[in-house]
Protein backbone atom coordinates (compact mmCIF):
# COMPACT_ATOMS: atom_id res chain seq x y z
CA UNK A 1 107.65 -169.05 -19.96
CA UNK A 2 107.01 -172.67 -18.17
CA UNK A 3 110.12 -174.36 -18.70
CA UNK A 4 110.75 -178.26 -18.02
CA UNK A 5 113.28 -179.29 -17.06
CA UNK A 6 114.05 -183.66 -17.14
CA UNK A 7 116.65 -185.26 -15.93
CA UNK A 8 116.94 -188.68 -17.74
CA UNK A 9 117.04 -192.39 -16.69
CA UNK A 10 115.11 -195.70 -16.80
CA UNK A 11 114.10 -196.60 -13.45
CA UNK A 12 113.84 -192.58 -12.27
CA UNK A 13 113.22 -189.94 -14.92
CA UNK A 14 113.09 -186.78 -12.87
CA UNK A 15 110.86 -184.14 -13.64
CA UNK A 16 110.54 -180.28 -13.11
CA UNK A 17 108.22 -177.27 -14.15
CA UNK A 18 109.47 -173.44 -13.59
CA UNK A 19 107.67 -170.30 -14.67
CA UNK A 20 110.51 -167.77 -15.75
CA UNK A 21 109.35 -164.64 -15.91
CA UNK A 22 112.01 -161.20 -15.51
CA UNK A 23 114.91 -163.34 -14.04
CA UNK A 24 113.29 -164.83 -11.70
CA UNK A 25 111.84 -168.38 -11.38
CA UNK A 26 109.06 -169.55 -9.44
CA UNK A 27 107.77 -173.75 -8.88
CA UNK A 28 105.15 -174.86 -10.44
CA UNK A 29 105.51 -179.12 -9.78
CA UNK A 30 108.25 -181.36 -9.64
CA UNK A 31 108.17 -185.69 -9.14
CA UNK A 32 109.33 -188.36 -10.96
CA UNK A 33 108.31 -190.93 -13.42
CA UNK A 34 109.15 -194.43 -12.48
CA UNK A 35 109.73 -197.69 -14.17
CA UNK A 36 109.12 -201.22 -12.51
CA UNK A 37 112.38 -203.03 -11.88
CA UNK A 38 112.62 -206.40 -13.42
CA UNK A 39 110.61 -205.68 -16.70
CA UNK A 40 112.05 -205.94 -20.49
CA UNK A 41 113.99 -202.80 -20.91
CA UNK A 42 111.70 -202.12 -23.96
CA UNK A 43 108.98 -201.90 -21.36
CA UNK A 44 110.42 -199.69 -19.24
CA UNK A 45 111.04 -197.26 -22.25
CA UNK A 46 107.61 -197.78 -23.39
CA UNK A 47 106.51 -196.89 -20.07
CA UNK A 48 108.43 -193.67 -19.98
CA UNK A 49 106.92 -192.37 -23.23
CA UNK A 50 103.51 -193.17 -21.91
CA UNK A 51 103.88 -191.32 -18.68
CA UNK A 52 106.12 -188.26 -19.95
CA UNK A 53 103.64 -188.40 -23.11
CA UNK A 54 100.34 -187.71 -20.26
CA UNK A 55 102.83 -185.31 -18.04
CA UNK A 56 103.78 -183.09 -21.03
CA UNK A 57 99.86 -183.05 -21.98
CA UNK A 58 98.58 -182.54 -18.56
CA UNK A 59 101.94 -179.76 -17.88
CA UNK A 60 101.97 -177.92 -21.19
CA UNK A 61 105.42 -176.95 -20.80
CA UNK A 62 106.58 -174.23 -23.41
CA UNK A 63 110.15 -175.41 -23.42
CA UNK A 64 111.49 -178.52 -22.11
CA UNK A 65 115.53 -178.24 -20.25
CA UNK A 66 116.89 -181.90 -20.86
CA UNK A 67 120.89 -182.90 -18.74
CA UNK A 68 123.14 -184.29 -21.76
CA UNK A 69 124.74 -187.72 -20.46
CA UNK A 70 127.83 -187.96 -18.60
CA UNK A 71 129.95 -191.06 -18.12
CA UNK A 72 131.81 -191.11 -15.60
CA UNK A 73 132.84 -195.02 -14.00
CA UNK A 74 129.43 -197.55 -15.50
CA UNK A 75 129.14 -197.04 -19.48
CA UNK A 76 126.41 -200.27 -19.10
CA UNK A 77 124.17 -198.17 -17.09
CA UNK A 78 124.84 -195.17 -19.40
CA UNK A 79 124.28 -196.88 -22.14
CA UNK A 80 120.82 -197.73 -20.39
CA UNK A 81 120.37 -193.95 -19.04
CA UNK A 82 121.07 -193.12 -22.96
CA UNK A 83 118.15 -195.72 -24.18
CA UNK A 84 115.81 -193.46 -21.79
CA UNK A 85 117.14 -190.08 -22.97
CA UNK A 86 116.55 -191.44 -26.55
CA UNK A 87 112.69 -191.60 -25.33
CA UNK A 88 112.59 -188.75 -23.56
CA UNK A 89 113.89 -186.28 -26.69
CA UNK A 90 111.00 -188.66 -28.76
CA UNK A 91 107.91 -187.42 -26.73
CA UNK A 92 109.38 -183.80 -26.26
CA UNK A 93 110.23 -183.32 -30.21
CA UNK A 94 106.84 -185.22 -30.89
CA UNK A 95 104.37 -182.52 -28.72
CA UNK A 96 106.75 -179.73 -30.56
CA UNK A 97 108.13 -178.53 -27.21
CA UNK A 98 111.61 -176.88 -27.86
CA UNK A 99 114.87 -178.67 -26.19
CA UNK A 100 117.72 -177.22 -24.60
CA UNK A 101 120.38 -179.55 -23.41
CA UNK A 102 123.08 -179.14 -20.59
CA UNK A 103 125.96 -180.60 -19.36
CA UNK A 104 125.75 -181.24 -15.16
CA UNK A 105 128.77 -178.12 -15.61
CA UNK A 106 126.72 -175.54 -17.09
CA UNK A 107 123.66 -176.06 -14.59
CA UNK A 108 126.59 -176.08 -11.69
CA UNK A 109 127.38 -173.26 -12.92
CA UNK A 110 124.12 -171.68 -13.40
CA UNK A 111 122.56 -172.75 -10.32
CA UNK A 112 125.41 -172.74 -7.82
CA UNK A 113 127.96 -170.43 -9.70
CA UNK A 114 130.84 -172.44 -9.93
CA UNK A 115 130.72 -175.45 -12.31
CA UNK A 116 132.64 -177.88 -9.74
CA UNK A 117 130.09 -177.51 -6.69
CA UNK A 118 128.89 -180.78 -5.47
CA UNK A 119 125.81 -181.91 -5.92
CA UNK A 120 124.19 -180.21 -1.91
CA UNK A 121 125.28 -177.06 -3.17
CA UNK A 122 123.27 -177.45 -5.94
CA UNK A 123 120.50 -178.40 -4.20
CA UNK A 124 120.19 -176.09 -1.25
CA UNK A 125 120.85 -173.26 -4.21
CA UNK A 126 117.96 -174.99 -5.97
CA UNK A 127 115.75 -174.63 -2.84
CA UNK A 128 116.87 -170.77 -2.23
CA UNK A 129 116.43 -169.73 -5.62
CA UNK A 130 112.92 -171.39 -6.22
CA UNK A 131 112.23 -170.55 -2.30
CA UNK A 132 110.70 -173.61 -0.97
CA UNK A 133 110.97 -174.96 2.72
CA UNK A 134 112.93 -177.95 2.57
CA UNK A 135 115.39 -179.36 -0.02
CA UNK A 136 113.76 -181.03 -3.21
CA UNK A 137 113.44 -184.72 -3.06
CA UNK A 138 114.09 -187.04 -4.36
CA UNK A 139 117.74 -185.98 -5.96
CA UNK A 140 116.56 -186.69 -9.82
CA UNK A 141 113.38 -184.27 -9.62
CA UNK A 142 116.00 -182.09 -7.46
CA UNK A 143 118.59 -181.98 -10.88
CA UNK A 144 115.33 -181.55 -12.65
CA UNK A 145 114.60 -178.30 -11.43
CA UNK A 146 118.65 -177.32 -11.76
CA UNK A 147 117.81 -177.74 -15.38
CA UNK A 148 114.81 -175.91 -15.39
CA UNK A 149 116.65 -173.11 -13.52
CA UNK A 150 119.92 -173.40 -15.62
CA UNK A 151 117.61 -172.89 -19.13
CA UNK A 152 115.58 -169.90 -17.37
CA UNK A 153 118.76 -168.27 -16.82
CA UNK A 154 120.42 -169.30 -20.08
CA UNK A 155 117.07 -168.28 -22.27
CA UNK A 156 116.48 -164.70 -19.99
CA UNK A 157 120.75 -163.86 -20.43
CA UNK A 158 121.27 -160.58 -22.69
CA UNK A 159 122.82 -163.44 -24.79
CA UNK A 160 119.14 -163.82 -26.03
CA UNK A 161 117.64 -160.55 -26.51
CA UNK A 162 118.25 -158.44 -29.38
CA UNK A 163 120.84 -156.10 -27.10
CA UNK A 164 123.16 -158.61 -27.92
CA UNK A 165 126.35 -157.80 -29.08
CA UNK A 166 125.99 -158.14 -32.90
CA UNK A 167 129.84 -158.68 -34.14
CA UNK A 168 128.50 -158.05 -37.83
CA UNK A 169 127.47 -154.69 -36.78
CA UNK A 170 131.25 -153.79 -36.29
CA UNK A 171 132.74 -155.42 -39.30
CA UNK A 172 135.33 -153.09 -40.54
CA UNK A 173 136.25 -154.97 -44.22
């Protein structure tokens, strides 16, 4: 399964692909789409649909990992972050790629396993687990591939297979 995984914004939209196959996960690209500073923000967002649009087409991703928003301390640049997002779920619903979404927490926590690790642990785990030389730059194609990883894990769990526990099965009424 080639899984992309996005990590959203407006200047930076962070991008990376994963093959999953048997639990493990193994690079296929990562980069970044960028938007010109100083442009109408309804440019920028038309230039993110353009570019993810061509990367999706050129990728052929067979599900697509996206990071739900977070505010934490600037809700204006959220609010911006979430105009890009908006886009971003467009173009992937549009070329009828699934989407998963995650917190930052539950890639943490898939990637490094513990939900509070900072954001180096996360990346030198997403360099070990994907085995490349050096630590993925820049950070948003870096998160990217933490939500690649994190949806490889979540889609491959036991959660998803039809071993799981069925409670229905052991209804007792």
């Amino acid at each position: 399964m080639r899984i992309l995984g996005i990590d959203p914004g407006v200047a930076t939209i962070g991008f990376g692909l994963v093959e999953a196959d048997r639990g493990r996960q193994r690079l296929l690209r990562y980069g970044v789409i960028t938007t010109p500073a100083g442009i109408p923000l309804s440019s920028r967002l038309w230039q993110i649909s353009q570019d993810l649009s061509a990367l999706v087409g050129q990728l052929r991703p067979d599900e697509a990992a996206v990071e739900e928003l977070f505010f934490s301390k600037n809700i204006t640049t959220g609010i911006a972050v979430a105009h890009g997002r908006g886009v971003i779920l467009l173009e992937l619903e549009r070329a009828g790629i699934p989407v998963y979404e995650y917190t930052p927490m539950q890639v943490k926590q898939a990637v490094a396993g513990y939900g509070g690790a900072d954001k180096r642990q996360v990346m030198l785990m997403t360099q070990r687990l994907l085995r490349m030389k050096e630590v993925p730059r820049p950070d948003d194609a870096a998160d990217a591939l933490a939500l690649a990883i994190c949806h490889a894990r979540a889609a491959t769990s036991l959660l998803n297979t039809d071993r799981a526990f069925d409670p229905k099965k052991y209804d007792t009424r």
